[in-house]
Each structure stands twice: as structure tokens, then as C-alpha cells.
C-alpha atoms as a PDB file:
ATOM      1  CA  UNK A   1     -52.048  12.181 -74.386  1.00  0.00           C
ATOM      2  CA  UNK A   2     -54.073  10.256 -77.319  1.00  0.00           C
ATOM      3  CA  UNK A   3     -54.515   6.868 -77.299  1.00  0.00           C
ATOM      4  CA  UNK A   4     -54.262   6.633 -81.096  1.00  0.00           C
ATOM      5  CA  UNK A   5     -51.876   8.184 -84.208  1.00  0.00           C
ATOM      6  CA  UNK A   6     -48.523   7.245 -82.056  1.00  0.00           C
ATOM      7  CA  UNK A   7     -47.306   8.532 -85.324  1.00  0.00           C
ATOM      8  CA  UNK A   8     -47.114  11.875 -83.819  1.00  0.00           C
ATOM      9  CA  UNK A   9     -45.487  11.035 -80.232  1.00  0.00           C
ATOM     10  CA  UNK A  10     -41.908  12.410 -79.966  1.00  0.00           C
ATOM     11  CA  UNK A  11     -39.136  11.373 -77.254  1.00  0.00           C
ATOM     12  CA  UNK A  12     -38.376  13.962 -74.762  1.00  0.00           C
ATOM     13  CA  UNK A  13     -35.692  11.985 -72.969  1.00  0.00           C
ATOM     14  CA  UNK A  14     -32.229  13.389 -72.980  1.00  0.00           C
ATOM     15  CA  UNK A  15     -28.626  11.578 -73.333  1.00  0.00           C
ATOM     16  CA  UNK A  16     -28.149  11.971 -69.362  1.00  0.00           C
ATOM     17  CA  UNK A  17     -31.419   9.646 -69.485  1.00  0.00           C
ATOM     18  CA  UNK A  18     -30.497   7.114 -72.655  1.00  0.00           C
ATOM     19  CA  UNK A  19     -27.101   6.712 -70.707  1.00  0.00           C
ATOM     20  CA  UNK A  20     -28.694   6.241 -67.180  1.00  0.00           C
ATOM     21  CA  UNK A  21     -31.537   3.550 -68.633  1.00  0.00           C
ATOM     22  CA  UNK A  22     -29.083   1.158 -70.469  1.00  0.00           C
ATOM     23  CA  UNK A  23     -26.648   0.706 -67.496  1.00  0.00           C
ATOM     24  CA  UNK A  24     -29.686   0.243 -65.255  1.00  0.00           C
ATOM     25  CA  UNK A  25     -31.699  -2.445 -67.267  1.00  0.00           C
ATOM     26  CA  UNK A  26     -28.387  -3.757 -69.106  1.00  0.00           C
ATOM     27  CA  UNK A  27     -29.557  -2.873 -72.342  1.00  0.00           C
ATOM     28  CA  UNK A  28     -26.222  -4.022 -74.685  1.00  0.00           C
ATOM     29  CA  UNK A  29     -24.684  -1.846 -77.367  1.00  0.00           C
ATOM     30  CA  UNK A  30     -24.952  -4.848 -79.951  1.00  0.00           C
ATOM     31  CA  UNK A  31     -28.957  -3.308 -79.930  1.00  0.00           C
ATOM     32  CA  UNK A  32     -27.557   0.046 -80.617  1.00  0.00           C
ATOM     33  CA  UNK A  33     -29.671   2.249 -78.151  1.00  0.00           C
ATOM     34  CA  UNK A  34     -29.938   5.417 -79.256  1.00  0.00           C
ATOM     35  CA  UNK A  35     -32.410   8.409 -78.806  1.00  0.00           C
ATOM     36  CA  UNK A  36     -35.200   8.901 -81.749  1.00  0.00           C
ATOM     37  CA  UNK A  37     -34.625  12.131 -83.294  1.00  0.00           C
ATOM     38  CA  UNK A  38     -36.980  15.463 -83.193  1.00  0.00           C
ATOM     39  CA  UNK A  39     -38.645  14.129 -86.080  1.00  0.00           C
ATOM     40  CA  UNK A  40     -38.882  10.314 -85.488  1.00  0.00           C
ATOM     41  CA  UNK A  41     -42.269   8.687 -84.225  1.00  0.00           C
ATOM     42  CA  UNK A  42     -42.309   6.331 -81.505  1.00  0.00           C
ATOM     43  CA  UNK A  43     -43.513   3.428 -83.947  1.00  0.00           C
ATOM     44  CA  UNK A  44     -41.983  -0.130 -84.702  1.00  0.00           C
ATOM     45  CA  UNK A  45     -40.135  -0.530 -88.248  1.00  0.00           C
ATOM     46  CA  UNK A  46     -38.073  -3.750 -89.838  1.00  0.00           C
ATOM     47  CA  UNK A  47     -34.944  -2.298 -88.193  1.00  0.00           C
ATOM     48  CA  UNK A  48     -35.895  -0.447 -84.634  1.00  0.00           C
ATOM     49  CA  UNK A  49     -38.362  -0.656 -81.806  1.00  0.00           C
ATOM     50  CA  UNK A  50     -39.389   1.561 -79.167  1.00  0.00           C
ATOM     51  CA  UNK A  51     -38.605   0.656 -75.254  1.00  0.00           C
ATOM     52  CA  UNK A  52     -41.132   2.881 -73.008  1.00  0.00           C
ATOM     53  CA  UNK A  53     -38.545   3.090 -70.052  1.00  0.00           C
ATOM     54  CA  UNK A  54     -41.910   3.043 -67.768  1.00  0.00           C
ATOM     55  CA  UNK A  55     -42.366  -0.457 -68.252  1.00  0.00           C
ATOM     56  CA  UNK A  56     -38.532  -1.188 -66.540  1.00  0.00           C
ATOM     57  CA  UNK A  57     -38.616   1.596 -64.287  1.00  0.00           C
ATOM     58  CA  UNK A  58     -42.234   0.758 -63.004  1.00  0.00           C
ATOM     59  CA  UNK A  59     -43.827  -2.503 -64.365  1.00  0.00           C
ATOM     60  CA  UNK A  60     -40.973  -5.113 -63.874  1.00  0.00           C
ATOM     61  CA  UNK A  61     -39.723  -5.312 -67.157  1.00  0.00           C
ATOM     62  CA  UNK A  62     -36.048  -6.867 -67.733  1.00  0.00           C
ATOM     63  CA  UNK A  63     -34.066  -7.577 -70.771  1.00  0.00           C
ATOM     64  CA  UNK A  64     -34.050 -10.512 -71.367  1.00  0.00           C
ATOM     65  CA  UNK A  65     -37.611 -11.284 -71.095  1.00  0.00           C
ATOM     66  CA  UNK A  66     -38.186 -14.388 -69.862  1.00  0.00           C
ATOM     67  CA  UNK A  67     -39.500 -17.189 -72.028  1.00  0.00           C
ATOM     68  CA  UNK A  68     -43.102 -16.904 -70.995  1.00  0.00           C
ATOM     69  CA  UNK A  69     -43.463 -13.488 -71.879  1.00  0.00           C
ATOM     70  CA  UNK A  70     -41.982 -14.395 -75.269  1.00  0.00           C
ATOM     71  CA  UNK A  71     -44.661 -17.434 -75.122  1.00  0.00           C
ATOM     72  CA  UNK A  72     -47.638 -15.008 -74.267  1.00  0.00           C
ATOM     73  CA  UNK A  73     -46.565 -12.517 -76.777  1.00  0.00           C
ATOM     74  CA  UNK A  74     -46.270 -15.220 -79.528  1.00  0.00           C
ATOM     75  CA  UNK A  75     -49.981 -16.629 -78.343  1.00  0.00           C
ATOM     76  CA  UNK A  76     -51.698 -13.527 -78.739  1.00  0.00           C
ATOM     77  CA  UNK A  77     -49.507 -12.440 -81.476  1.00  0.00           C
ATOM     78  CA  UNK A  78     -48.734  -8.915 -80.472  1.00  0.00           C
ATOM     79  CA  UNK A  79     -45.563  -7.305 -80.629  1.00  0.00           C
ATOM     80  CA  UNK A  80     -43.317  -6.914 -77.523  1.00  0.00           C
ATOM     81  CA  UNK A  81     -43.404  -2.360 -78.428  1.00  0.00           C
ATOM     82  CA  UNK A  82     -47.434  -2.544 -78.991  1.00  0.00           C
ATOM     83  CA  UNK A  83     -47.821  -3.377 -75.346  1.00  0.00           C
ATOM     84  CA  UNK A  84     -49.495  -0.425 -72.458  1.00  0.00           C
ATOM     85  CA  UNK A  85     -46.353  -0.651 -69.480  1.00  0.00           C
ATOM     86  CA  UNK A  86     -49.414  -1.582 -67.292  1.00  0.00           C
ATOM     87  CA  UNK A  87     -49.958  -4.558 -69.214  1.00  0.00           C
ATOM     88  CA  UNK A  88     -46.677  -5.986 -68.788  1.00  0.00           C
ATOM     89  CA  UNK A  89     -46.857  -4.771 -64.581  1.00  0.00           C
ATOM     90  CA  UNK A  90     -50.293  -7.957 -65.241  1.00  0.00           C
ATOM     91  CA  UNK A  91     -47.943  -9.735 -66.994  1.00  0.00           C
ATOM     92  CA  UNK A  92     -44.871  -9.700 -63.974  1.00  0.00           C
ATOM     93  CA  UNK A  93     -47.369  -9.962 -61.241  1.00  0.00           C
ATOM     94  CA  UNK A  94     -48.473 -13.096 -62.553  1.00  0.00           C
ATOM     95  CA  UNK A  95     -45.236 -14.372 -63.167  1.00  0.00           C
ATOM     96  CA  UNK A  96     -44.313 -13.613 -59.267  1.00  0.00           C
ATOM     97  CA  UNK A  97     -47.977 -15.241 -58.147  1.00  0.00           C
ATOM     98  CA  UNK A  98     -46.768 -18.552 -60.414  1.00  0.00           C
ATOM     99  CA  UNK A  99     -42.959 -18.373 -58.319  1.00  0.00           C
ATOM    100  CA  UNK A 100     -44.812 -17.434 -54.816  1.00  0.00           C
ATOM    101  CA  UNK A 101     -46.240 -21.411 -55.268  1.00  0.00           C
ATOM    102  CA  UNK A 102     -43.579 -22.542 -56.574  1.00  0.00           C
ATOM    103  CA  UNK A 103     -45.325 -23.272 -60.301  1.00  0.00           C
ATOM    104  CA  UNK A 104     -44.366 -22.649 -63.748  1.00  0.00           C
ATOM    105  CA  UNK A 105     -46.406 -19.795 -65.371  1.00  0.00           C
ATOM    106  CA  UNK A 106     -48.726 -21.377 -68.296  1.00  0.00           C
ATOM    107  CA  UNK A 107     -50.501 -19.296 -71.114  1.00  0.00           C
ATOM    108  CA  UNK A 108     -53.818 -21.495 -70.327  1.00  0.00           C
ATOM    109  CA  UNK A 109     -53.657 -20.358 -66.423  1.00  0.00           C
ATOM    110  CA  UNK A 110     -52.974 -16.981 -67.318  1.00  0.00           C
ATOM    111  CA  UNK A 111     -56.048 -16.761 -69.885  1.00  0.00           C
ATOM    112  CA  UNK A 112     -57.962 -17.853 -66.924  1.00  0.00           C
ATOM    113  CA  UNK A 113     -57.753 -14.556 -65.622  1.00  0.00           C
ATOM    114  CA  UNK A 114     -56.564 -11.948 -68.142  1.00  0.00           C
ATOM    115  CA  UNK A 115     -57.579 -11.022 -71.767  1.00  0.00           C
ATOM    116  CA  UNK A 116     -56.190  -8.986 -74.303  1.00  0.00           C
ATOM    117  CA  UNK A 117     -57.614  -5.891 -75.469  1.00  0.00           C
ATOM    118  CA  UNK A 118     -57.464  -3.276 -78.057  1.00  0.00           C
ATOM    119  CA  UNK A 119     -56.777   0.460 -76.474  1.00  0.00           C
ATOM    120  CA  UNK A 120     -56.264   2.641 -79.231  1.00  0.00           C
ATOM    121  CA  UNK A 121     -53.064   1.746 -81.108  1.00  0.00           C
ATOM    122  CA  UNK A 122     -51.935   0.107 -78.063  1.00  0.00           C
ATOM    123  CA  UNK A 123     -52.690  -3.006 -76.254  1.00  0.00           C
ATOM    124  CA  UNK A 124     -52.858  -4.421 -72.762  1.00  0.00           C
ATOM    125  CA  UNK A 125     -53.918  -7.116 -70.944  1.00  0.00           C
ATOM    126  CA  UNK A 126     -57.561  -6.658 -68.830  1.00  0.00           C
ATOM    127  CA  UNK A 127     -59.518  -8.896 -66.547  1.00  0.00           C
ATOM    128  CA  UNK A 128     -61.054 -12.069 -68.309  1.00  0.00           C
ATOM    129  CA  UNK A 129     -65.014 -11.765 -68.955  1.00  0.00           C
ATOM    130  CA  UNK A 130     -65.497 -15.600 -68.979  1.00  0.00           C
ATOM    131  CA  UNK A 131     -67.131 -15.180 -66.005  1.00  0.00           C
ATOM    132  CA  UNK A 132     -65.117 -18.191 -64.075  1.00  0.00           C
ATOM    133  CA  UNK A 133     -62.085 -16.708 -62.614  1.00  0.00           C
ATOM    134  CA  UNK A 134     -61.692 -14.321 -60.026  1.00  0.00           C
ATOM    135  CA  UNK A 135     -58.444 -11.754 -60.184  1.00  0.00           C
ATOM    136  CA  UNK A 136     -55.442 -12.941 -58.710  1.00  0.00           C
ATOM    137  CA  UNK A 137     -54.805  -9.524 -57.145  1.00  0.00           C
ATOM    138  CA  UNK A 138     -56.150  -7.658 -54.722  1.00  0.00           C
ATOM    139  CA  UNK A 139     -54.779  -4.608 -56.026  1.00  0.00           C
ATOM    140  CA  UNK A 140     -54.272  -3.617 -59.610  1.00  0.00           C
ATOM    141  CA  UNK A 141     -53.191  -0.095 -60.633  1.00  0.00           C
ATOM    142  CA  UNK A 142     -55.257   1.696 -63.239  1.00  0.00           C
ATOM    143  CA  UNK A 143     -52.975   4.743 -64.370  1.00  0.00           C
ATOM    144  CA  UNK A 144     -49.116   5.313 -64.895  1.00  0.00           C
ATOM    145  CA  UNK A 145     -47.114   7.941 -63.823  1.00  0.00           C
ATOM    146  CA  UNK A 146     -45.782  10.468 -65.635  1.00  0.00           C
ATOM    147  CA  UNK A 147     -48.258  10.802 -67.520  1.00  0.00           C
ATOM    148  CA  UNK A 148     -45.938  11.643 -70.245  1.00  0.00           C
ATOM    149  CA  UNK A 149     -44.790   8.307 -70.616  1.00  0.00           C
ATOM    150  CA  UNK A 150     -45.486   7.556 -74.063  1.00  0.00           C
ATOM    151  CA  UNK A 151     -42.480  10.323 -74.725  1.00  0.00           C
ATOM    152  CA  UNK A 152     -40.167   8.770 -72.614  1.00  0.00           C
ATOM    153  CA  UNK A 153     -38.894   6.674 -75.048  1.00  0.00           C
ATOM    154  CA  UNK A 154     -35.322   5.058 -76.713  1.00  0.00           C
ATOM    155  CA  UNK A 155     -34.436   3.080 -80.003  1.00  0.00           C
ATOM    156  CA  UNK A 156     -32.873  -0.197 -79.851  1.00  0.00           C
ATOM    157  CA  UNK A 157     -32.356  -2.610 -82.446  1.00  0.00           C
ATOM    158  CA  UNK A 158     -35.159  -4.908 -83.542  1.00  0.00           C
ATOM    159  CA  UNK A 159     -32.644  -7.840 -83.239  1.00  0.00           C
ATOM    160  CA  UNK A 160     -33.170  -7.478 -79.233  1.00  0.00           C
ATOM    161  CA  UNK A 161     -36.743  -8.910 -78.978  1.00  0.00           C
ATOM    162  CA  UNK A 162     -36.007 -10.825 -82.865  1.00  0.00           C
ATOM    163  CA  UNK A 163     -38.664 -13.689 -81.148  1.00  0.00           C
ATOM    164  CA  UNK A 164     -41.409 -11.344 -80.835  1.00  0.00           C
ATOM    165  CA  UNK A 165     -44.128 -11.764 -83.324  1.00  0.00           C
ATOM    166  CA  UNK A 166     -44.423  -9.121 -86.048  1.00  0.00           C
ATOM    167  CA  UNK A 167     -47.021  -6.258 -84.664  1.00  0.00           C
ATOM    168  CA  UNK A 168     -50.859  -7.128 -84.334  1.00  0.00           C
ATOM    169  CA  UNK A 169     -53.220  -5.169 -86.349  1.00  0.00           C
ATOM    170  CA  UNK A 170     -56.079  -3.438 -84.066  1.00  0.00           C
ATOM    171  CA  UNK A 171     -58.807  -4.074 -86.123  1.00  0.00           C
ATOM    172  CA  UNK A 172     -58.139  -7.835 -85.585  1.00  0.00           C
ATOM    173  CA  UNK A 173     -60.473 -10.126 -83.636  1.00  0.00           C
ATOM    174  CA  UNK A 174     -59.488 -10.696 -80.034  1.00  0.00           C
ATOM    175  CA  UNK A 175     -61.379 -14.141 -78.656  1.00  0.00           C
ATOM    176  CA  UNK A 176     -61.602 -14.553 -74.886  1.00  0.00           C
ATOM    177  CA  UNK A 177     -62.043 -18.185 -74.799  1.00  0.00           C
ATOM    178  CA  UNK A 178     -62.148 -20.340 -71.556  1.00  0.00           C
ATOM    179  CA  UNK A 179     -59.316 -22.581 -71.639  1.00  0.00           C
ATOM    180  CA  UNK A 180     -58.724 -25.947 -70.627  1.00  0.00           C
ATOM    181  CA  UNK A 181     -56.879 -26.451 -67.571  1.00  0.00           C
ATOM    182  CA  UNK A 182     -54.599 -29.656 -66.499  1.00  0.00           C
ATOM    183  CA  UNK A 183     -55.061 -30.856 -63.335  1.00  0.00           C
ATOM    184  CA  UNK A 184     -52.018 -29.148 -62.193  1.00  0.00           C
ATOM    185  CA  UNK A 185     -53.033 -25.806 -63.511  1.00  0.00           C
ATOM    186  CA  UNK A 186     -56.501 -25.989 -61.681  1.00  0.00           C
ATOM    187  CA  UNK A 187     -54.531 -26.376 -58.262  1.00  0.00           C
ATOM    188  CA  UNK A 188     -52.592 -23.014 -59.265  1.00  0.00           C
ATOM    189  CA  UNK A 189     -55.407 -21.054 -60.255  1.00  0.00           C
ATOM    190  CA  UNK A 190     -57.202 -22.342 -57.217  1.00  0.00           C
ATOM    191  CA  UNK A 191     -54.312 -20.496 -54.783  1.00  0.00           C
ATOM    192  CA  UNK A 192     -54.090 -18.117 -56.958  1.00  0.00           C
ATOM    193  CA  UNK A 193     -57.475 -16.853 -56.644  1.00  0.00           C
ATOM    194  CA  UNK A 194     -57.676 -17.921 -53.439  1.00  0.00           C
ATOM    195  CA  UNK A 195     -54.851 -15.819 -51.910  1.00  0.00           C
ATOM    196  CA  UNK A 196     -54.918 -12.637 -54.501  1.00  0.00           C
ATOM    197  CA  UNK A 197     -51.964 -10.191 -53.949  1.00  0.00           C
ATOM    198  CA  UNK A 198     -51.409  -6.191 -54.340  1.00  0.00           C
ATOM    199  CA  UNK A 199     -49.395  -5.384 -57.621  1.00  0.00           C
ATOM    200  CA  UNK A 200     -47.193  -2.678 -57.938  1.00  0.00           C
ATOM    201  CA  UNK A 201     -43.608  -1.437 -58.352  1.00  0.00           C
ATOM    202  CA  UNK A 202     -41.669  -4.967 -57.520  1.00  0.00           C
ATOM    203  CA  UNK A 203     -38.049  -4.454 -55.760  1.00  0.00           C
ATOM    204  CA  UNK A 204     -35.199  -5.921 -57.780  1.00  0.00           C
ATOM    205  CA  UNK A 205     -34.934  -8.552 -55.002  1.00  0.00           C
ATOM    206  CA  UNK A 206     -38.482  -9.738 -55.911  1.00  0.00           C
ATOM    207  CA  UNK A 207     -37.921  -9.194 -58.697  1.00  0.00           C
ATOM    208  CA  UNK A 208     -34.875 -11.964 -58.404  1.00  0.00           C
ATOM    209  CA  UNK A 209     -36.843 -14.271 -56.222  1.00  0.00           C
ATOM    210  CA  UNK A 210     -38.938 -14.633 -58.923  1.00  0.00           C
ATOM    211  CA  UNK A 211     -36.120 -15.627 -61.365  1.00  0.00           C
ATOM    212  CA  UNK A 212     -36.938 -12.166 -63.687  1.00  0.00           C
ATOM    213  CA  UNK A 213     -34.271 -10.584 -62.986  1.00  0.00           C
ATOM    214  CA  UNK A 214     -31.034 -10.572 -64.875  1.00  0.00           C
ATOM    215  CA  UNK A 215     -28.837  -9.121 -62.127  1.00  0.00           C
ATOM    216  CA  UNK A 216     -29.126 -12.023 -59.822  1.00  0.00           C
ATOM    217  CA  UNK A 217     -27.498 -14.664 -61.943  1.00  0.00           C
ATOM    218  CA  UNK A 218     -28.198 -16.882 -59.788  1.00  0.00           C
ATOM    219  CA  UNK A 219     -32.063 -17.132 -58.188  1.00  0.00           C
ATOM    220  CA  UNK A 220     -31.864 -16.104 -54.607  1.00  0.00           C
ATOM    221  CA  UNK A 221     -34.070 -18.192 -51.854  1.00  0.00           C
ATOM    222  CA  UNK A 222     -37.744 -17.190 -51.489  1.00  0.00           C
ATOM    223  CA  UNK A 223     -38.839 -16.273 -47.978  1.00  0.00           C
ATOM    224  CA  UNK A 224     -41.611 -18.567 -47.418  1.00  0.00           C
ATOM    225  CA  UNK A 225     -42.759 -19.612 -44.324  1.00  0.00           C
ATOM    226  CA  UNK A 226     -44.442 -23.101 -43.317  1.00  0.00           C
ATOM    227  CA  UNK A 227     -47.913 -22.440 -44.973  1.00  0.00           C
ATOM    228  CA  UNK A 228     -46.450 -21.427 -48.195  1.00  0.00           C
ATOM    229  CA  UNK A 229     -46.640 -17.920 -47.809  1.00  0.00           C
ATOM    230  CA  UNK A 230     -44.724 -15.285 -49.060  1.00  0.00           C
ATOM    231  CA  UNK A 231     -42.932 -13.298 -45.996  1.00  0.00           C
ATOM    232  CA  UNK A 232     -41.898 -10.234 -47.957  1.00  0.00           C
ATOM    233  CA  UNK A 233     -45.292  -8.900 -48.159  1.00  0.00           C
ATOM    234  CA  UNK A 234     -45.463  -8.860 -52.092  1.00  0.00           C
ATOM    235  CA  UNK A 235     -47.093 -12.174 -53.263  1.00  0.00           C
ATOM    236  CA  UNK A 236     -48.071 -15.347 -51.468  1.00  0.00           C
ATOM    237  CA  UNK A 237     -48.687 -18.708 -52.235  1.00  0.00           C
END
């Protein structure tokens, strides 16, 4: 499927599917989920957004997004909908790596290993090229499956991600600075780096330990052990 002209990509999903995605990933009915219509492009307007179910199903996404992702989105000013679902899996692994040593998630120590890039009329988040970092995972995948999953799409209300920044134009300069660390933040990255971590499709309980996800109201206890290390095989400290 093109990377560019998302003008022209159409939902396939069916009401069995609209139905079955909002009770799973509590989408409300005050965002008025609905399916796009044969003739309705999968593109952001004043009033609706797209929600790529492949970035719940798959990539850890949960409504409501936690602040940071609100944070990064507002730093690089790109708009929750203009983001690939494999950008946002980056974006939840490094969330997880940040709970796994028990630390806060910063935009400064993410920028020390990610970028963001242009990828047709998409975006997504790549490793950093200022040459000082290495990844935080050991494992990153590079495709997403179906690979259909630009037309797997629903309408909600733009009220639902209203602190989003307005969408970022393509053609627009993307700098790939090296930021300044606090002291703090340089003893993150440094485990971080040190102990990198395999990404993919996180359980809702990691999910929870994590504090991302909206069905544990209440964080559940990591499983650390006495070194700091994570004892569910998913991220460690």
C-alpha cells in the first residue's frame, strides 16, 4: 500500500469490528466512533480523526494516552493520527524501559535515542543519528501485520486527543539535535543502553505495570528482583 496520497485509503472494517474495538480499548461514545463511509479518506479534519486499530491491537496504544506521549507529540509537533503504529510500539517500549527503572520518561532521554522522520504522509519515530546513543532495544520490529492496516480504520471525534498539536506538514524541517541531559537522565540512559530489551506486542499486564493501561486503575506491583531486573521477561532495569 502507498506511503503517500492517504487521500485515497478507504476503511474496510465492518460494524462487528467498530463494536468489538471500542469495548476493547474503552473508546467512549462522547467521541462518537463511527465507521468512515465508502467514500471518506482516512485523513484528519477540524471535526474527526482517524484511529489505526493496529496501533491498540499491536503497538500498546491506550486511550487515554498518557501525558508523555501528549508531551512528545506536542515537542515534535505532529499530530497524534499522522503517526506509523510502529512508531508509537518506540514510543510504549520506551515508556516500559523508563517504568522497568523505576524513572519518569523525559523528551530529552528519549531524543537520545530516537528521531523523527518523514515517511511519506506519515511519520514515525527512527533510531537517532547523533552518533552517541546506542538503542535501548535489542529487538525492534520493522513491518506490521496485516499489511492492510492503513484500511483498518474508525472515526472518532477530534475532541478525544483535543491536546494534540494540529498536524505537521512533511515538507517541514526535522532537526536531530543532541540534547542536554540532567544528571539524572544520564543514569537512565546509561541502563537503558546498557540493558536493551526486545519490543513487541506488550500484554495488558505490562502494559499495567507500566502505568499505560487504563484497565488497571490502580498500577499493579512490578516483578523485579534484587538487581533491578524485570522478571517477566519484557523489559529490565
Amino acid at each position: 500500500m502507498s506511503r503517500s496520497d492517504r487521500s485515497t485509503i478507504r476503511s474496510v472494517l465492518t460494524a462487528k469490528d467498530l463494536k468489538s474495538f471500542v469495548e476493547t480499548y474503552n473508546i467512549s461514545e462522547q467521541f462518537s466512533p463511527y465507521l468512515p463511509g465508502p467514500n471518506d479518506p482516512a485523513v484528519f479534519t477540524p471535526d474527526v480523526i482517524p484511529l489505526y486499530t493496529l496501533a491498540f491491537s499491536s503497538c500498546g496504544v491506550r486511550y487515554p494516552l498518557s501525558s508523555f506521549k501528549f508531551d512528545l507529540l506536542c515537542h515534535f509537533g505532529v499530530h497524534f493520527s499522522q503517526l506509523y503504529p510502529l512508531g508509537w510500539m518506540r514510543v510504549v517500549h520506551f515508556e516500559l524501559s523508563c517504568a522497568a527503572i523505576s524513572g519518569e520518561p523525559s523528551i530529552p532521554l528519549f531524543c537520545m535515542f530516537y528521531k523523527l522522520i518523514s515517511d511519506g504522509d506519515w511519520f514515525t519515530f527512527a533510531k537517532s543519528q547523533n552518533n552517541v546513543s546506542k538503542p535501548c532495544y535489542s529487538f525492534m520490529p520493522t513491518s506490521t501485520y496485516p499489511k492492510d492496516w492503513k484500511s483498518r480504520s474508525i472515526f472518532v471525534s477530534a475532541a478525544i486527543m483535543s491536546e494534540s498539536p494540529l498536524p505537521r506538514d512533511v515538507g517541514t524541517p526535522i532537526e536531530d539535535a543532541v540534547p542536554t541531559l540532567s544528571a539524572n537522565e544520564t543514569v537512565k540512559w546509561k541502563r537503558m543502553y546498557k540493558n536493551p530489551t526486545r519490543a513487541f506486542t506488550f500484554s495488558e499486564g505490562i502494559l499495567a505495570i507500566g502505568g499505560l493501561s487504563p484497565s488497571f486503575p490502580v498500577r499493579p506491583k512490578a516483578f523485579f528482583g534484587k538487581k533491578g531486573r524485570f522478571q517477566g521477561g519484557a523489559v529490565c532495569g
